[in-house]
C-alpha atoms as a PDB file:
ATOM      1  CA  UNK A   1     -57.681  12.178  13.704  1.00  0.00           C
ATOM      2  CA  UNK A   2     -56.563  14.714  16.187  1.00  0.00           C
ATOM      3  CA  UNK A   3     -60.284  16.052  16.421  1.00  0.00           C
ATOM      4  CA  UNK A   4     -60.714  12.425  17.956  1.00  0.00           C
ATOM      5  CA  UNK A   5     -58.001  12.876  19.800  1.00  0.00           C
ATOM      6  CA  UNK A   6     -59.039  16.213  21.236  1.00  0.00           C
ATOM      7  CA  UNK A   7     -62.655  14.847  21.973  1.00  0.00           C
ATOM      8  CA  UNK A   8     -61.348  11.833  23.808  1.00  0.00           C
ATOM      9  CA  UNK A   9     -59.180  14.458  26.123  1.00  0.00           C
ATOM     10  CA  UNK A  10     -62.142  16.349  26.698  1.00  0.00           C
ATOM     11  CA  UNK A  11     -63.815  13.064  27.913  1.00  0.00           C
ATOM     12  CA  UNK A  12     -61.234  12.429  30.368  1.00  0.00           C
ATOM     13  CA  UNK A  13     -60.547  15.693  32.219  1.00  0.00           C
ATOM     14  CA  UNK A  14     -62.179  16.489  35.564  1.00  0.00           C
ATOM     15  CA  UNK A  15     -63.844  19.870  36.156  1.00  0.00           C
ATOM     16  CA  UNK A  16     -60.010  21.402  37.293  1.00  0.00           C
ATOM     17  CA  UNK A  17     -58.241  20.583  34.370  1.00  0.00           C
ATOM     18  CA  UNK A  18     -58.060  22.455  31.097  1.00  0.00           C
ATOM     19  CA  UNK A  19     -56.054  21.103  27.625  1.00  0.00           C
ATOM     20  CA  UNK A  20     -54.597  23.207  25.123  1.00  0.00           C
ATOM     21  CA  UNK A  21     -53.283  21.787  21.987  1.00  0.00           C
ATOM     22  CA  UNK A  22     -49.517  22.571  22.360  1.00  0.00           C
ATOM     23  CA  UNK A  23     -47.697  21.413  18.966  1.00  0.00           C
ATOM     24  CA  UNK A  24     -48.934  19.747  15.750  1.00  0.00           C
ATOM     25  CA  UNK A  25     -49.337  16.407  17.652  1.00  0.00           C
ATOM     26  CA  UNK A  26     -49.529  17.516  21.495  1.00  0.00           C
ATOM     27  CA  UNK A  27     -51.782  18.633  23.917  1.00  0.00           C
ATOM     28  CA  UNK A  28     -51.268  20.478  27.346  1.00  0.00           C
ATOM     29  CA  UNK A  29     -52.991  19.689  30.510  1.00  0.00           C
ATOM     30  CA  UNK A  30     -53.215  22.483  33.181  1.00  0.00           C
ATOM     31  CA  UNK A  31     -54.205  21.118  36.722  1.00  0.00           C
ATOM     32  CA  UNK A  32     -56.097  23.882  38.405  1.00  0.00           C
ATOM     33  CA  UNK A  33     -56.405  22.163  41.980  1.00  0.00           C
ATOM     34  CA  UNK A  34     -55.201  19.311  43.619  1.00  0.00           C
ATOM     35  CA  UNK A  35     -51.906  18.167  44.935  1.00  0.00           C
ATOM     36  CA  UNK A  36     -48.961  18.047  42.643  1.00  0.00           C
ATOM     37  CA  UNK A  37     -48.415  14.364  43.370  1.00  0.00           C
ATOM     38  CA  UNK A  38     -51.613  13.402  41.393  1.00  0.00           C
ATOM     39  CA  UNK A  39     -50.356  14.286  38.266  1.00  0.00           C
ATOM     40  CA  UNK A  40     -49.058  10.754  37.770  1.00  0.00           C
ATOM     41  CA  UNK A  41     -51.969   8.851  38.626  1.00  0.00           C
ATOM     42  CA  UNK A  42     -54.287  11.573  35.916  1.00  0.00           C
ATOM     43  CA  UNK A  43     -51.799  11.042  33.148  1.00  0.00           C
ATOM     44  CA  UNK A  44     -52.256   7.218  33.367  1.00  0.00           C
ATOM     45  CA  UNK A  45     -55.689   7.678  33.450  1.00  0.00           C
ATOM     46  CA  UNK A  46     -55.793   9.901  30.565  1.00  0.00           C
ATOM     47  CA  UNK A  47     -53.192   7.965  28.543  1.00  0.00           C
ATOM     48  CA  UNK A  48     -55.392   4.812  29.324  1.00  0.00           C
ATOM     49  CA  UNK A  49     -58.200   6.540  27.246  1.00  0.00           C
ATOM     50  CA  UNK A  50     -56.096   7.634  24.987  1.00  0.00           C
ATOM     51  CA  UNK A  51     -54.456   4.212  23.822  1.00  0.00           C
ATOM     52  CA  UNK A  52     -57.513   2.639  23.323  1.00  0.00           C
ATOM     53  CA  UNK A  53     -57.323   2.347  19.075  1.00  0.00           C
ATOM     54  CA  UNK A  54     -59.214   4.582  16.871  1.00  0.00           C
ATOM     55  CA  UNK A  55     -60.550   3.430  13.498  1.00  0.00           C
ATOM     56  CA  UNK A  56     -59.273   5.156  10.542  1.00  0.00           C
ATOM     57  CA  UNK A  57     -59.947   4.251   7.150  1.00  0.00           C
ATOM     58  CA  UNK A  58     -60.974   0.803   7.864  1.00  0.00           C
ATOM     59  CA  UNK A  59     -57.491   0.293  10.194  1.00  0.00           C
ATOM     60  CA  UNK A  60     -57.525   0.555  13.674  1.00  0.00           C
ATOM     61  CA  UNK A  61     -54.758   2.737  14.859  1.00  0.00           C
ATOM     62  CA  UNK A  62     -53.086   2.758  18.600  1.00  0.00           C
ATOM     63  CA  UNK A  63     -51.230   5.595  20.200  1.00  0.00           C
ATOM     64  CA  UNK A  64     -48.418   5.823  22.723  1.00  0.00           C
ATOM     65  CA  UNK A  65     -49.047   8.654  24.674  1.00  0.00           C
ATOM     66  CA  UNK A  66     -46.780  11.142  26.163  1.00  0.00           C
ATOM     67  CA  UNK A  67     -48.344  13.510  29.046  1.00  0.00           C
ATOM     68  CA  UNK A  68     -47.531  16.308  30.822  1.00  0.00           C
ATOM     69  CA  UNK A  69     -49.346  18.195  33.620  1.00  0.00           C
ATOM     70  CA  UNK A  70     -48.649  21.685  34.892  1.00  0.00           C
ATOM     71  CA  UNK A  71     -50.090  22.632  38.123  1.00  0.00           C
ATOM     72  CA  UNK A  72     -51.533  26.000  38.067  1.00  0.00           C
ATOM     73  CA  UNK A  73     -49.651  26.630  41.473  1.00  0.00           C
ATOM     74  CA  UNK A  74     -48.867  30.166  42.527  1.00  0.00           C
ATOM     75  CA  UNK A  75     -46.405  32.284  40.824  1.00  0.00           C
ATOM     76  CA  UNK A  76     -47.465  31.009  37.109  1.00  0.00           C
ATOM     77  CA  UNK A  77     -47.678  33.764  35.287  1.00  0.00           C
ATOM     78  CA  UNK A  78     -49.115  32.825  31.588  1.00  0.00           C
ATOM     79  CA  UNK A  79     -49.454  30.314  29.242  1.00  0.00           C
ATOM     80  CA  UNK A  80     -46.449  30.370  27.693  1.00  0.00           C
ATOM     81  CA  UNK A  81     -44.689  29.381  31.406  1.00  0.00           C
ATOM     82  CA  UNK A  82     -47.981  26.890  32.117  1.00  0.00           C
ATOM     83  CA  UNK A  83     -46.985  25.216  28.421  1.00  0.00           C
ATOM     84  CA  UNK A  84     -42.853  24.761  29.311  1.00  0.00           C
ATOM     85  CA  UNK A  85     -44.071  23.472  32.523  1.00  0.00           C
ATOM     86  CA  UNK A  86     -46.834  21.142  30.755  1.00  0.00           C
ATOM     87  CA  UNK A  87     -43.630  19.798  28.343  1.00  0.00           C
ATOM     88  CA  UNK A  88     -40.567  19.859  31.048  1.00  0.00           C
ATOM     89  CA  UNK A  89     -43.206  16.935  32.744  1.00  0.00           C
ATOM     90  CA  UNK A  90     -44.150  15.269  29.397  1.00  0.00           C
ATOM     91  CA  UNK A  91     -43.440  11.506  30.074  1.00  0.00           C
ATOM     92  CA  UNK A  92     -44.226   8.735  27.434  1.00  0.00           C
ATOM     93  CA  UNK A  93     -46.780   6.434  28.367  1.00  0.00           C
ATOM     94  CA  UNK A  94     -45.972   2.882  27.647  1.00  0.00           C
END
């Protein structure tokens, strides 16, 4: 399931962003360029492709999202920072 997951991520992100899988059922988004304030509108967008349902098993399953995206804005120093940053901005898609 999260391989589906993963793949649908991929999809979705534009040539500046980069996931990581942060927990057991997360992924991190790291925005390499544009402004800060168009985090919001990529998280819908991603959490849009996300909710569509996947089929499991002969059941169709639906997630809720929650996203967060860290900027990769000066004075980030590793991934560990880029990760808190990612999950301080996590908001639940509804």
């Amino acid at each position: 399931f999260m391989v589906n997951v993963a793949s649908r991520l991929r999809e979705g992100l534009n040539p500046y962003q980069t996931v990581a899988r942060a927990g057991p059922n997360s992924f991190a988004v790291l925005e390499r360029t544009g402004a800060p304030d168009t985090a919001q509108q990529n998280a819908t967008e991603l959490g849009r492709i996300l909710a569509k349902p996947y089929s499991l098993v002969d059941h169709d399953v639906q997630l809720v999202p929650a996203i967060g995206i860290a900027h990769a804005l000066p004075g980030l120093k590793d991934a560990e920072q880029w990760l808190a940053d990612a999950e301080m901005a996590t908001v639940r898609l509804t």
